[in-house]
Protein backbone atom coordinates (compact mmCIF):
# COMPACT_ATOMS: atom_id res chain seq x y z
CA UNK A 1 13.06 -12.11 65.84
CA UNK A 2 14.33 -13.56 68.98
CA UNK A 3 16.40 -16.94 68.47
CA UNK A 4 15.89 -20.05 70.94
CA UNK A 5 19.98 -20.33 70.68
CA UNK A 6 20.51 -16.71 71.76
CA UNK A 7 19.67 -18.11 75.22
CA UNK A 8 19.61 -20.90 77.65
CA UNK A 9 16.66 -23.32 77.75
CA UNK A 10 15.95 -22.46 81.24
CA UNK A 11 14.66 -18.70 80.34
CA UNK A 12 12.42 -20.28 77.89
CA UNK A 13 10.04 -20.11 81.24
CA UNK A 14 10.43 -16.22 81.38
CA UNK A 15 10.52 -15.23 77.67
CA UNK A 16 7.24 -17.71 77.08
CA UNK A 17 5.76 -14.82 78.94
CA UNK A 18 5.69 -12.09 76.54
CA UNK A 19 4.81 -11.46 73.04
CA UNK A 20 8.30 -11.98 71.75
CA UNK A 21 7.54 -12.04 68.09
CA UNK A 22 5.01 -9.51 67.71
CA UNK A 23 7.01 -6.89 70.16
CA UNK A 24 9.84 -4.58 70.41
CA UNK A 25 12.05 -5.10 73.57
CA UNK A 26 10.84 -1.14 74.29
CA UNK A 27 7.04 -1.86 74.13
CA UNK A 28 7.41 -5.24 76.11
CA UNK A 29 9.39 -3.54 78.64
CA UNK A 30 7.15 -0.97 78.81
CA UNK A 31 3.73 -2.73 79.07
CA UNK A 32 5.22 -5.46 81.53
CA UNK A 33 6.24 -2.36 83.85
CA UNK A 34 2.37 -0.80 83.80
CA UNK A 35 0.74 -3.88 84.46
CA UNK A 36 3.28 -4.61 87.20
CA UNK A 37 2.64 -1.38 88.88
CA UNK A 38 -1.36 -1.01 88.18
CA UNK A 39 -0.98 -4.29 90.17
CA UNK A 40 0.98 -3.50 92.87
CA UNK A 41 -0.11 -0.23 93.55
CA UNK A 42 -3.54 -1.42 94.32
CA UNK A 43 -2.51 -3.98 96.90
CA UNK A 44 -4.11 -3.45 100.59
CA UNK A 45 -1.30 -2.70 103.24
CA UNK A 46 -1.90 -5.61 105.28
CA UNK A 47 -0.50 -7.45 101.83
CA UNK A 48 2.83 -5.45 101.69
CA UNK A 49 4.48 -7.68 104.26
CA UNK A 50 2.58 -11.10 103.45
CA UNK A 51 4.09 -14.22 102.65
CA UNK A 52 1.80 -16.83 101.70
CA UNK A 53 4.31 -19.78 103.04
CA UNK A 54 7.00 -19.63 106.19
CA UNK A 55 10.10 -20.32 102.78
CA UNK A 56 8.54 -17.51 100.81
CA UNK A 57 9.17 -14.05 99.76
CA UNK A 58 6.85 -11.01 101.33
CA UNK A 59 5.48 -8.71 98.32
CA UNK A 60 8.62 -6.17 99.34
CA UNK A 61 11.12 -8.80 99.50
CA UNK A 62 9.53 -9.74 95.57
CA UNK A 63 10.07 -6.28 94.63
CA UNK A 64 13.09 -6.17 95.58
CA UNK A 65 14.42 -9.96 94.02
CA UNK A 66 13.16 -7.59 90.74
CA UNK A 67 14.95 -4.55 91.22
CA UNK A 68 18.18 -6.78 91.98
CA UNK A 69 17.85 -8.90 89.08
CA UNK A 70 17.13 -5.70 86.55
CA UNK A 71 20.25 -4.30 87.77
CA UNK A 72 22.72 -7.17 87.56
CA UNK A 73 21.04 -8.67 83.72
CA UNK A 74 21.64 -4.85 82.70
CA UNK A 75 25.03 -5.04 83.54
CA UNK A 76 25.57 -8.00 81.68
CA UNK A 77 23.79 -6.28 78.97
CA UNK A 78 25.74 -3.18 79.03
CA UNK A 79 29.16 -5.48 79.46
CA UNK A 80 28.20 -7.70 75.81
CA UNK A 81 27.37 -4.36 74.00
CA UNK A 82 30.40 -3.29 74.99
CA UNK A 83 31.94 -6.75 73.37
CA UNK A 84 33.16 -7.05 76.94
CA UNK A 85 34.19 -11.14 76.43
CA UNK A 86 34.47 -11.76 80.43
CA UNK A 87 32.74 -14.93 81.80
CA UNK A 88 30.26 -12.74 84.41
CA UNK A 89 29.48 -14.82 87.70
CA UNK A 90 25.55 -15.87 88.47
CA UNK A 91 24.38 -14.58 91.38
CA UNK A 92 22.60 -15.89 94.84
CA UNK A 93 19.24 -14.45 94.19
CA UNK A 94 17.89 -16.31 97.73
CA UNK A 95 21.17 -14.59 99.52
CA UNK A 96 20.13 -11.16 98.07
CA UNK A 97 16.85 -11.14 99.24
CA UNK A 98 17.99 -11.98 103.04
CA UNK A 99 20.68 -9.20 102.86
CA UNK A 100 18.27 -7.20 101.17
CA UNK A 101 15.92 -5.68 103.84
CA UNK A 102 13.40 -5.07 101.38
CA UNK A 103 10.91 -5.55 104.91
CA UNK A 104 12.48 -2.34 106.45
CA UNK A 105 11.82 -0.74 103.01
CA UNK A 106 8.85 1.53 102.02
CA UNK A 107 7.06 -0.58 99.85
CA UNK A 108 5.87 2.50 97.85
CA UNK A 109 9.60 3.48 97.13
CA UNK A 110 10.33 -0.02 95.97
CA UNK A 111 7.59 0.57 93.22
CA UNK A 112 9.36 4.03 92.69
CA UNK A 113 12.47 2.28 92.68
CA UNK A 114 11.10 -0.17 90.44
CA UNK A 115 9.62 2.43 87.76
CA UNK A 116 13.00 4.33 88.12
CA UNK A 117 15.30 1.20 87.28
CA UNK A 118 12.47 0.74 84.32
CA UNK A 119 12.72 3.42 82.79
CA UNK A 120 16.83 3.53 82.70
CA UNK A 121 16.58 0.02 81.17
CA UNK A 122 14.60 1.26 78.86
CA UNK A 123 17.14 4.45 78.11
CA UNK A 124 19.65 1.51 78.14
CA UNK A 125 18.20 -0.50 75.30
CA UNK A 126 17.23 2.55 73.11
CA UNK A 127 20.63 3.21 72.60
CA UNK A 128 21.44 -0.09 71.20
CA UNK A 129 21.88 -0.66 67.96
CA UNK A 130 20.27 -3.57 66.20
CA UNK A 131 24.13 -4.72 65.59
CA UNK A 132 24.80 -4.69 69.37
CA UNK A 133 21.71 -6.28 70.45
CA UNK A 134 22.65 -9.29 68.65
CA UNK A 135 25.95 -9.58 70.84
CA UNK A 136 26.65 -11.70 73.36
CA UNK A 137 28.34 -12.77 76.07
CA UNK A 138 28.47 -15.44 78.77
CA UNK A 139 26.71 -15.74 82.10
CA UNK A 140 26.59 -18.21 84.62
CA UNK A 141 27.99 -20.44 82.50
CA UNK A 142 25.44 -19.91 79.90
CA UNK A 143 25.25 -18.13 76.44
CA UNK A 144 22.92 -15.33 76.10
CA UNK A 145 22.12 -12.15 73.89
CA UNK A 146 21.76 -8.46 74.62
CA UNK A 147 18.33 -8.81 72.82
CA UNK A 148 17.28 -12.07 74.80
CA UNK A 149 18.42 -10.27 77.56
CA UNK A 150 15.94 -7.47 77.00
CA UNK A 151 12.99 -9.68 76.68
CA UNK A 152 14.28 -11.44 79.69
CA UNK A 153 13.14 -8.45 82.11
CA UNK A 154 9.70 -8.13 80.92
CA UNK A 155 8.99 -12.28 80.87
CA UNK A 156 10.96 -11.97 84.74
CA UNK A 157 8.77 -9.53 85.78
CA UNK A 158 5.41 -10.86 84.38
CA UNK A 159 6.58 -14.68 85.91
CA UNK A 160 6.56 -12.77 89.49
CA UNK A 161 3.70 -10.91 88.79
CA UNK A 162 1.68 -14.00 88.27
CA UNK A 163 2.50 -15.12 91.25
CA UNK A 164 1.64 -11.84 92.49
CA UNK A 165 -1.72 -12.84 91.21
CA UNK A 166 -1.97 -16.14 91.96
CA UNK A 167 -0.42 -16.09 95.53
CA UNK A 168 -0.68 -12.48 97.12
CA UNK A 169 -4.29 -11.02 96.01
């Protein structure tokens, strides 16, 4: 069962998101990945490149802010399984998504991408061992666990999606 001290209080908005207690990291990772793409998938065209503010992401640009976040959390993953002890920088999420060009992008092979990046995460985690996923390591600063890390990408995911939701459709 996933610990409130195995991350920072500021994720509590992401892992709120997801059925934490009831759920392995596989099954949330995988259900949070099907409703993202049923979702997206079905989106009209004129959508793909809508922003619903001047400051805000377009749907690729979103898909994109995903993909880049999977890939850097599962390298902090992969480094505290490893009992790598290095302090591992944050990141400029706002920066990525302007160097990005997620608008020149297919936004059918950023859902492939998506799925793709998925489905290694989900390789990724299945190899853990309940031992390593209670490692840790530190990040921006902040404490966190391979296992809260886990949970993290299917409560990130779901917290754009209901934007998604609330803002795009």
């Amino acid at each position: 069962m996933l610990q409130k001290n195995e991350y920072s209080p500021y994720f509590d908005q992401y892992i709120q998101l997801i059925p934490v207690q009831n759920s392995s990291i596989i099954e949330c990772l995988e259900r949070s990945q099907i409703d993202f793409d049923t979702i997206l998938r079905n989106i009209s065209i004129d959508k793909q490149d809508y922003a619903y503010a001047n400051d805000k992401w377009t749907l690729k640009e979103l898909i994109q802010h995903i993909i880049d976040t999977e890939r850097i959390f599962c390298y902090r993953a992969l480094c505290f399984a490893r009992n790598d002890k290095s302090s591992l920088p944050g990141f400029d999420h706002d920066l990525f998504v302007v160097n990005g060009n997620a608008n020149q992008l297919n936004y059918f092979d950023l859902l492939d991408e998506m799925s793709t990046l998925r489905k290694s995460t989900i390789q990724l985690f299945t190899s853990f061992s309940d031992e390593v996923l209670l490692r840790s390591g530190i990040a921006s600063e902040n404490e966190i666990s391979v296992r809260a890390l886990g949970y993290l990408f299917s409560g990130h995911q779901m917290h754009h999606l209901n934007i998604v939701r609330e803002r795009y459709i």
